[in-house]
N, C-alpha and C. Protein backbone atom coordinates (compact mmCIF):
# COMPACT_ATOMS: atom_id res chain seq x y z
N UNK A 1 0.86 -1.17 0.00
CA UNK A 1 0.00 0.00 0.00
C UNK A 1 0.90 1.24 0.00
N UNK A 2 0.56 2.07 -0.59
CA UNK A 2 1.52 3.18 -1.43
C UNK A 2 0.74 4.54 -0.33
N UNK A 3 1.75 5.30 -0.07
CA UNK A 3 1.13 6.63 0.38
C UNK A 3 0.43 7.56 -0.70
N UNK A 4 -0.32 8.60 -0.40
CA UNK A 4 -0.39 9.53 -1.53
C UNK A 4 0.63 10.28 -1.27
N UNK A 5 1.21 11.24 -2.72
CA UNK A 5 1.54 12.03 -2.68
C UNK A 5 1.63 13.63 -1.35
N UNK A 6 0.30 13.81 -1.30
CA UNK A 6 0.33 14.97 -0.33
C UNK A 6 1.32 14.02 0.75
N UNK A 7 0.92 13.01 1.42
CA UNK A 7 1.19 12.50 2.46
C UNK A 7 3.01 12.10 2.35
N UNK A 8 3.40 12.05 1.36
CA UNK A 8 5.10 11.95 1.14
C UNK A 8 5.55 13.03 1.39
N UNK A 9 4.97 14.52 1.01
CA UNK A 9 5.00 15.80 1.46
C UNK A 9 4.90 16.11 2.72
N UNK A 10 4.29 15.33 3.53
CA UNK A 10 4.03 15.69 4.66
C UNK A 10 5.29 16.09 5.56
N UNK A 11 5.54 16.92 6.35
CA UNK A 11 6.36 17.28 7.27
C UNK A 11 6.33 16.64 8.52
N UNK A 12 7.38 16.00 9.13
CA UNK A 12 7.23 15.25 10.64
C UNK A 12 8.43 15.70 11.20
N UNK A 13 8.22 15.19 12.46
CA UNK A 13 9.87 15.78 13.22
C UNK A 13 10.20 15.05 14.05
N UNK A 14 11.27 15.03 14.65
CA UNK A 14 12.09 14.21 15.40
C UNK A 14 11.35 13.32 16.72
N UNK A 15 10.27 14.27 17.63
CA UNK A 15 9.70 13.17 18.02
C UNK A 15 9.14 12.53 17.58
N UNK A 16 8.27 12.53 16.34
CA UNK A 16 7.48 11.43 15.25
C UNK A 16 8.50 10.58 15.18
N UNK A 17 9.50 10.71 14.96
CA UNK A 17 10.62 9.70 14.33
C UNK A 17 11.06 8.65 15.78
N UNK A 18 11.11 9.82 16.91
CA UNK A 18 11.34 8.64 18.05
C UNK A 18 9.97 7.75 18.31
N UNK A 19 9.23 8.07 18.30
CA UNK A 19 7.82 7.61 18.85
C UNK A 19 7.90 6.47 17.82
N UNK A 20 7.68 6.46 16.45
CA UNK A 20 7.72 5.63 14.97
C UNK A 20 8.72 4.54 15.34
N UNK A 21 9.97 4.86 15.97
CA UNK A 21 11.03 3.80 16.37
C UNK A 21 10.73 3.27 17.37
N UNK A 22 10.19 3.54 18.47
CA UNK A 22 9.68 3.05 19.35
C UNK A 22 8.89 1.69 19.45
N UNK A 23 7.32 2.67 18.78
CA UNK A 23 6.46 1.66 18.67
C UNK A 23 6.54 0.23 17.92
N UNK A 24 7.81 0.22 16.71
CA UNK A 24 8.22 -0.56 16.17
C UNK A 24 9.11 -1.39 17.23
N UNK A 25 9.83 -1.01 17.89
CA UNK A 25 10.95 -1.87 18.88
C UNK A 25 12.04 -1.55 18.26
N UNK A 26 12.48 -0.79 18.05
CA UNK A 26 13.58 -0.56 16.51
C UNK A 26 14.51 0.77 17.32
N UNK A 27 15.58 0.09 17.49
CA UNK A 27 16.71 0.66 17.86
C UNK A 27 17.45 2.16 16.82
N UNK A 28 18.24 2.97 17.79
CA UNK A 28 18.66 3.80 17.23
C UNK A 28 19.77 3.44 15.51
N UNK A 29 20.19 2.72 16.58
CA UNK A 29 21.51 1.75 15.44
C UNK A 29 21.04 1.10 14.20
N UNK A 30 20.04 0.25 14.63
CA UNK A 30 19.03 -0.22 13.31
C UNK A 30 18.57 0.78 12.44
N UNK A 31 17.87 1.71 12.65
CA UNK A 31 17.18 2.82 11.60
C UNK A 31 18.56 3.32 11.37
N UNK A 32 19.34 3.31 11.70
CA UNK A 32 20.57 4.33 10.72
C UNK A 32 20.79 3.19 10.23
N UNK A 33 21.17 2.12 10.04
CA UNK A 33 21.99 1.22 9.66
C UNK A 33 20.90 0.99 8.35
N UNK A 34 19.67 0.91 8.07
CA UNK A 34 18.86 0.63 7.07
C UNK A 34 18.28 1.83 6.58
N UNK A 35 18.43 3.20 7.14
CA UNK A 35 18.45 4.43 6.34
C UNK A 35 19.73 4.96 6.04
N UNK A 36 21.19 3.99 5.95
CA UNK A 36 22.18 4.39 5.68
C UNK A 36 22.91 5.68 5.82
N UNK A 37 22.80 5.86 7.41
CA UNK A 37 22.68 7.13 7.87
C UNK A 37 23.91 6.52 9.10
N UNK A 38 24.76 8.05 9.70
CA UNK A 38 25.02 7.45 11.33
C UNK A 38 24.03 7.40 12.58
N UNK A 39 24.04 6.77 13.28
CA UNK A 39 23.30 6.57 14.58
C UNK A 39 23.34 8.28 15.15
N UNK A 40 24.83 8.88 15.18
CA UNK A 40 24.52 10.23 15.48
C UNK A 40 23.29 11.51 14.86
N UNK A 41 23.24 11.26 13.27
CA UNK A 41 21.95 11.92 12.43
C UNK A 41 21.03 11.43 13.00
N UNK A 42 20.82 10.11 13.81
CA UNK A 42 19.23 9.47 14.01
C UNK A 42 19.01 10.49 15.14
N UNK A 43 20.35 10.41 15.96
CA UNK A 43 20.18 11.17 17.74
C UNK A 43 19.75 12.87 16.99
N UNK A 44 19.98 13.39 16.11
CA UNK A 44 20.68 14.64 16.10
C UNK A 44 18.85 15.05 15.48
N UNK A 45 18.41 14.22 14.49
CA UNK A 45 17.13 14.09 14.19
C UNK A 45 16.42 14.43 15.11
N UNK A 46 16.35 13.20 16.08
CA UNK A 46 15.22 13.02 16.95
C UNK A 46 15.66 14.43 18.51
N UNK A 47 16.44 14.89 18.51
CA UNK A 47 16.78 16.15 19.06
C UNK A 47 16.17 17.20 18.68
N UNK A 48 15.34 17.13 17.49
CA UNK A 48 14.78 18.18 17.05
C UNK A 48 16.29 19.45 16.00
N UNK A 49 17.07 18.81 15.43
CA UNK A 49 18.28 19.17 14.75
C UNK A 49 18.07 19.16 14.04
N UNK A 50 18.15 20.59 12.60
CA UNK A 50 17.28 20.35 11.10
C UNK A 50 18.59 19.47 10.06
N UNK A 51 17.53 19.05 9.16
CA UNK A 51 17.85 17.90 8.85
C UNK A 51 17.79 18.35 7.43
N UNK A 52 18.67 17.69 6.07
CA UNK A 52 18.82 17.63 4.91
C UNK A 52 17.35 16.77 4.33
N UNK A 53 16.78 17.77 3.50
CA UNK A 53 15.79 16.87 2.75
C UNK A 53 16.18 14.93 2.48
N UNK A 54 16.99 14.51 1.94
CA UNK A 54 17.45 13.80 1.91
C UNK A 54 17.57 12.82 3.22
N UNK A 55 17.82 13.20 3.88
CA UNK A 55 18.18 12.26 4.91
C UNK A 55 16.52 12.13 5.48
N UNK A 56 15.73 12.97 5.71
CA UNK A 56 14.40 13.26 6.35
C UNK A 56 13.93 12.20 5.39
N UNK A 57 13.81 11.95 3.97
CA UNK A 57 13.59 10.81 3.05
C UNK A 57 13.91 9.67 3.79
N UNK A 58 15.08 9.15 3.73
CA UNK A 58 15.81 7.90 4.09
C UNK A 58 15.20 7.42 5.24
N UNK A 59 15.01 8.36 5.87
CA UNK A 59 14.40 7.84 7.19
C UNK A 59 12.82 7.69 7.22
N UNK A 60 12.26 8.18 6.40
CA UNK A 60 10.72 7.86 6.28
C UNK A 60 10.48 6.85 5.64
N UNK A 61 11.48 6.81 4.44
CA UNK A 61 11.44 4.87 3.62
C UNK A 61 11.39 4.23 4.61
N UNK A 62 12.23 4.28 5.57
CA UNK A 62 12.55 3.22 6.03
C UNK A 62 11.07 2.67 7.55
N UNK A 63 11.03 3.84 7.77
CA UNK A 63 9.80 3.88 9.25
C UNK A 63 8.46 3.42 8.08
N UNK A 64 8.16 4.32 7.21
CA UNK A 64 7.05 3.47 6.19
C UNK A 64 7.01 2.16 6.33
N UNK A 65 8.01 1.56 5.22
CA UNK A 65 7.98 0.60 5.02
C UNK A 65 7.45 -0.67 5.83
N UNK A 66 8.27 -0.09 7.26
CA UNK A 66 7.73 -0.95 8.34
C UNK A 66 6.66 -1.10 8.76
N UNK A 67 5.86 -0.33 8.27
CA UNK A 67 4.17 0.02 9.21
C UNK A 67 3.71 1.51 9.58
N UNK A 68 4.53 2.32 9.79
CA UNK A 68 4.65 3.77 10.01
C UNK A 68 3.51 4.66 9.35
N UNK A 69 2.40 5.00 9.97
CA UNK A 69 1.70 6.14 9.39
C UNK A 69 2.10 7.62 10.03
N UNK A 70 2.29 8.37 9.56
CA UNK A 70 2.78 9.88 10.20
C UNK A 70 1.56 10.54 9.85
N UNK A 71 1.13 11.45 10.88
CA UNK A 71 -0.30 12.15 11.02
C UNK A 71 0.12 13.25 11.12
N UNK A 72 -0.65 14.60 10.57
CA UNK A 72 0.19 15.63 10.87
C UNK A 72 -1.19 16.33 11.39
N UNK A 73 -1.40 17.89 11.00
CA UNK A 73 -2.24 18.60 11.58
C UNK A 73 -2.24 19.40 13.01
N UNK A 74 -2.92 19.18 13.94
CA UNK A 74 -2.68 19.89 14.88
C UNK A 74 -2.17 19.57 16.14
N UNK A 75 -2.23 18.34 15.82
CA UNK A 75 -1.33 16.55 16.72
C UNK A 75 -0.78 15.86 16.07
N UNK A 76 0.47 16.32 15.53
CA UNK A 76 1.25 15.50 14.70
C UNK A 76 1.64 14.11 15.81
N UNK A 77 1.85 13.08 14.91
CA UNK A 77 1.60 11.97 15.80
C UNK A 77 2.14 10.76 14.65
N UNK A 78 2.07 9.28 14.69
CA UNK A 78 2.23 8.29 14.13
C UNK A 78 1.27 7.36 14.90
N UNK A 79 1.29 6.05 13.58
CA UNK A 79 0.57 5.14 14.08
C UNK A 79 0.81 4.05 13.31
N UNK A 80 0.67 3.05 13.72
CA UNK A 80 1.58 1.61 13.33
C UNK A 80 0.17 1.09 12.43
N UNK A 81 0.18 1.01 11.20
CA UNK A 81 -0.43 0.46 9.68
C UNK A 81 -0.94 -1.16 10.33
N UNK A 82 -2.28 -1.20 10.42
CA UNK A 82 -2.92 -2.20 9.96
C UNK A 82 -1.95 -3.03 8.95
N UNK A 83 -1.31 -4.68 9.54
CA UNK A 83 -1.05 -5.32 8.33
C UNK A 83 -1.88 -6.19 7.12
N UNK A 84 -2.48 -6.56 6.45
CA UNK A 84 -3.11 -7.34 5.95
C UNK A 84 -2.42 -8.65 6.27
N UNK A 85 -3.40 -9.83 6.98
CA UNK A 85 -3.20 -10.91 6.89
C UNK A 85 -2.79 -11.66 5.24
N UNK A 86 -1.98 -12.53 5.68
CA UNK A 86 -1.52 -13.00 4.44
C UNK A 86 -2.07 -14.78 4.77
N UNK A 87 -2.96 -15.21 4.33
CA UNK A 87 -3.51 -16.76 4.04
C UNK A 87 -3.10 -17.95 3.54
């Protein structure tokens, strides 16, 4: 299941990104290591430290992929994607 567009646009920030790692169980070391990033950009991120378009990417592939919905509005927030059973 594919995001829309607006929603790839969407803007999130460093606590979205800790909370997103969290709820997954997913270590600092892991999300850099599979957004090909250092563990320090993950810390420096989630510090609220502005961040290169690019890297803000890498790291949303990667929290997506896993299940990751990012909510924005007036409670920016996340929430872990319904998986479809597989039969």
């Amino acid at each position: 299941m594919s995001e829309t567009k607006s929603t790839l646009k969407m803007h999130f920030v460093g606590e979205q990104v800790g909370a997103a790692r969290k709820l997954l169980k997913m270590s600092q070391i892991e999300l850099a290591a599979e957004a090909g990033l250092t563990t320090r950009t993950i810390i420096r991120f989630e510090n609220g430290e502005s961040m290169r378009p690019e890297t803000v990417e890498a790291v949303r592939e990667v929290l997506v992929a896993r299940g990751i919905v990012f909510t924005n509005g007036g409670e920016p927030g996340v929430k872990l994607r319904k998986m479809e059973r597989e039969d």
